[in-house]
Protein backbone atom coordinates (compact mmCIF):
# COMPACT_ATOMS: atom_id res chain seq x y z
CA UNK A 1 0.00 0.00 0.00
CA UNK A 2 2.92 2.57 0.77
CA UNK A 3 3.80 1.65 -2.87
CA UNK A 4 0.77 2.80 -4.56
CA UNK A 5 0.64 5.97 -1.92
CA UNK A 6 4.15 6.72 -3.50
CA UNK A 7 2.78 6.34 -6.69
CA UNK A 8 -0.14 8.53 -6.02
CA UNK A 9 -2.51 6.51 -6.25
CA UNK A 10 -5.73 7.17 -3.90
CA UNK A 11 -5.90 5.02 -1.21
CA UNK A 12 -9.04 4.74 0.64
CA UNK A 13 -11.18 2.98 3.41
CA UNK A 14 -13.49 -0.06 3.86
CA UNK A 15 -13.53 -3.52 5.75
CA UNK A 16 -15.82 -6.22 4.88
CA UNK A 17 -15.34 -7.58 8.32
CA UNK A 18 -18.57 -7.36 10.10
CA UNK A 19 -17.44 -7.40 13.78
CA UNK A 20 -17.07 -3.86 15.57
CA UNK A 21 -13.44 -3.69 15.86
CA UNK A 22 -13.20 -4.67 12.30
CA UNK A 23 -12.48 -0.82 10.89
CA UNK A 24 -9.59 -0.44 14.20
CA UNK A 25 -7.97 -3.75 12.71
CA UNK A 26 -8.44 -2.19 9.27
CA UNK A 27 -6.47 0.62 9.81
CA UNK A 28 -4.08 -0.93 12.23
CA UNK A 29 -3.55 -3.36 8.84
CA UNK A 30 -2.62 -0.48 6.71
CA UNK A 31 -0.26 0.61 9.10
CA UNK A 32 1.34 -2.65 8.66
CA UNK A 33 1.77 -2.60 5.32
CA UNK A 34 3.86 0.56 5.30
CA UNK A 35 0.96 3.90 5.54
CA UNK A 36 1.74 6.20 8.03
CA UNK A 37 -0.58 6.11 10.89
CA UNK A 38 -1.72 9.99 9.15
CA UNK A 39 -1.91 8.93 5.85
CA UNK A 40 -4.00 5.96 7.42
CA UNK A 41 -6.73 8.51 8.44
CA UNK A 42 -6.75 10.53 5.76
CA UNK A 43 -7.61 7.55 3.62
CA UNK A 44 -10.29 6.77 6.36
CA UNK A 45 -11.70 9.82 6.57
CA UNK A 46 -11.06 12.67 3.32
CA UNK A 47 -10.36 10.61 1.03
CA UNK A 48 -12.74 7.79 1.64
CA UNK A 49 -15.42 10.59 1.58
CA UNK A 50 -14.66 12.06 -1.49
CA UNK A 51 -14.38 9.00 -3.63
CA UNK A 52 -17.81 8.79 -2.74
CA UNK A 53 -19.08 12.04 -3.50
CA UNK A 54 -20.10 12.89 0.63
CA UNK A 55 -18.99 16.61 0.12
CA UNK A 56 -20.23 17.01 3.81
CA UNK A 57 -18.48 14.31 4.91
CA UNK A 58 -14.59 13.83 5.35
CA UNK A 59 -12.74 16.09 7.11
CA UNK A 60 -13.95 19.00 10.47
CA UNK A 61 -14.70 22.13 8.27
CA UNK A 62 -17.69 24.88 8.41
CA UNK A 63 -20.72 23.52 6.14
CA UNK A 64 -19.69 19.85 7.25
CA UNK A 65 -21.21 17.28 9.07
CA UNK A 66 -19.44 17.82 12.26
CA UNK A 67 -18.97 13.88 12.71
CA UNK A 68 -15.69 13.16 14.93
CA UNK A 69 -14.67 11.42 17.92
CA UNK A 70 -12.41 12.16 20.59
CA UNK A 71 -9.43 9.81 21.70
CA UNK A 72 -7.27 9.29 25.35
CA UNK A 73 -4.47 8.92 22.93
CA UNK A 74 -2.97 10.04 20.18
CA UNK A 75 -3.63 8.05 16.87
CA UNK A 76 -0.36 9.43 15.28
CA UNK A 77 1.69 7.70 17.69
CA UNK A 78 0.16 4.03 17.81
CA UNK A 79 -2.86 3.71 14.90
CA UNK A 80 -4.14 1.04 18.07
CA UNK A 81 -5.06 4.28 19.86
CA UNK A 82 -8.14 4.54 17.89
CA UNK A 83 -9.83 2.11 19.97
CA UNK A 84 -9.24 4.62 22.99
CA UNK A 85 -12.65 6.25 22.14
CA UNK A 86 -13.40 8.62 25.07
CA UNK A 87 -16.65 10.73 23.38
CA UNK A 88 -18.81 10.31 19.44
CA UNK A 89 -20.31 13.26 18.23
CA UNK A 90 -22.63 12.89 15.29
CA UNK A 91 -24.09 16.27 13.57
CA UNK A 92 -22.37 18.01 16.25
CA UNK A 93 -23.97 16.23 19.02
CA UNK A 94 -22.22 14.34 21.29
CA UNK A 95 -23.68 10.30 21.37
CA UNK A 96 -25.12 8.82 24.21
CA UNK A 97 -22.88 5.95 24.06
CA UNK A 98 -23.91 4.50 28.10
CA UNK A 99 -27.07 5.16 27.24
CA UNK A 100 -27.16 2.95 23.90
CA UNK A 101 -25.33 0.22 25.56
CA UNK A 102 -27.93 -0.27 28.49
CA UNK A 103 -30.83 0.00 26.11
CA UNK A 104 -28.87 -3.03 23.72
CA UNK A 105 -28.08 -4.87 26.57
CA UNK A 106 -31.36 -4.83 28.29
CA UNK A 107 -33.56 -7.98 28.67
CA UNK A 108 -36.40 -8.21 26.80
């Protein structure tokens, strides 16, 4: 993958694996085969949002989605450090993440 980065060719993101972690192990993948842990989410994030066409999607800028999460740790030193997720904000608004996991988890 470093290869076609050098050769500037557009790397982007997707997993077909359907378990949770499966995007974490994705990245943590390309990492392994010689991306940067940046270029890793850049490919993730912009660029994987502008192959498709999401112009609102992609990267934190005014008239965007205002998706993001925020980490204990710092991605760019250990691409494992995504899976320190401390907060999701969707639209803006920060998730409910307890909540969602006691309403999932709740007998029924």
């Amino acid at each position: 993958m470093a290869r076609f980065a050098e050769a500037g060719i557009k790397i982007s993101f997707g997993t077909d694996g359907n378990a949770a972690w499966a995007p974490h192990q994705e990245m943590e993948d390309m990492v392994r085969s010689g991306m940067t842990p940046g270029d890793v989410i850049v490919a993730a994030t912009k660029t994987s949002a502008e192959l498709m066409n999401w112009d609102d999607l992609g990267e934190i800028a005014a008239g965007k989605s205002a998706d993001f999460i925020i980490l204990d740790a710092n991605p760019l030193d250990d691409i494992t450090n995504t899976r320190q997720i401390d907060a999701v904000y969707l639209w803006g608004t920060m998730v409910d993440r307890e909540g969602i996991s006691t309403r999932m988890l709740a007998p029924r």
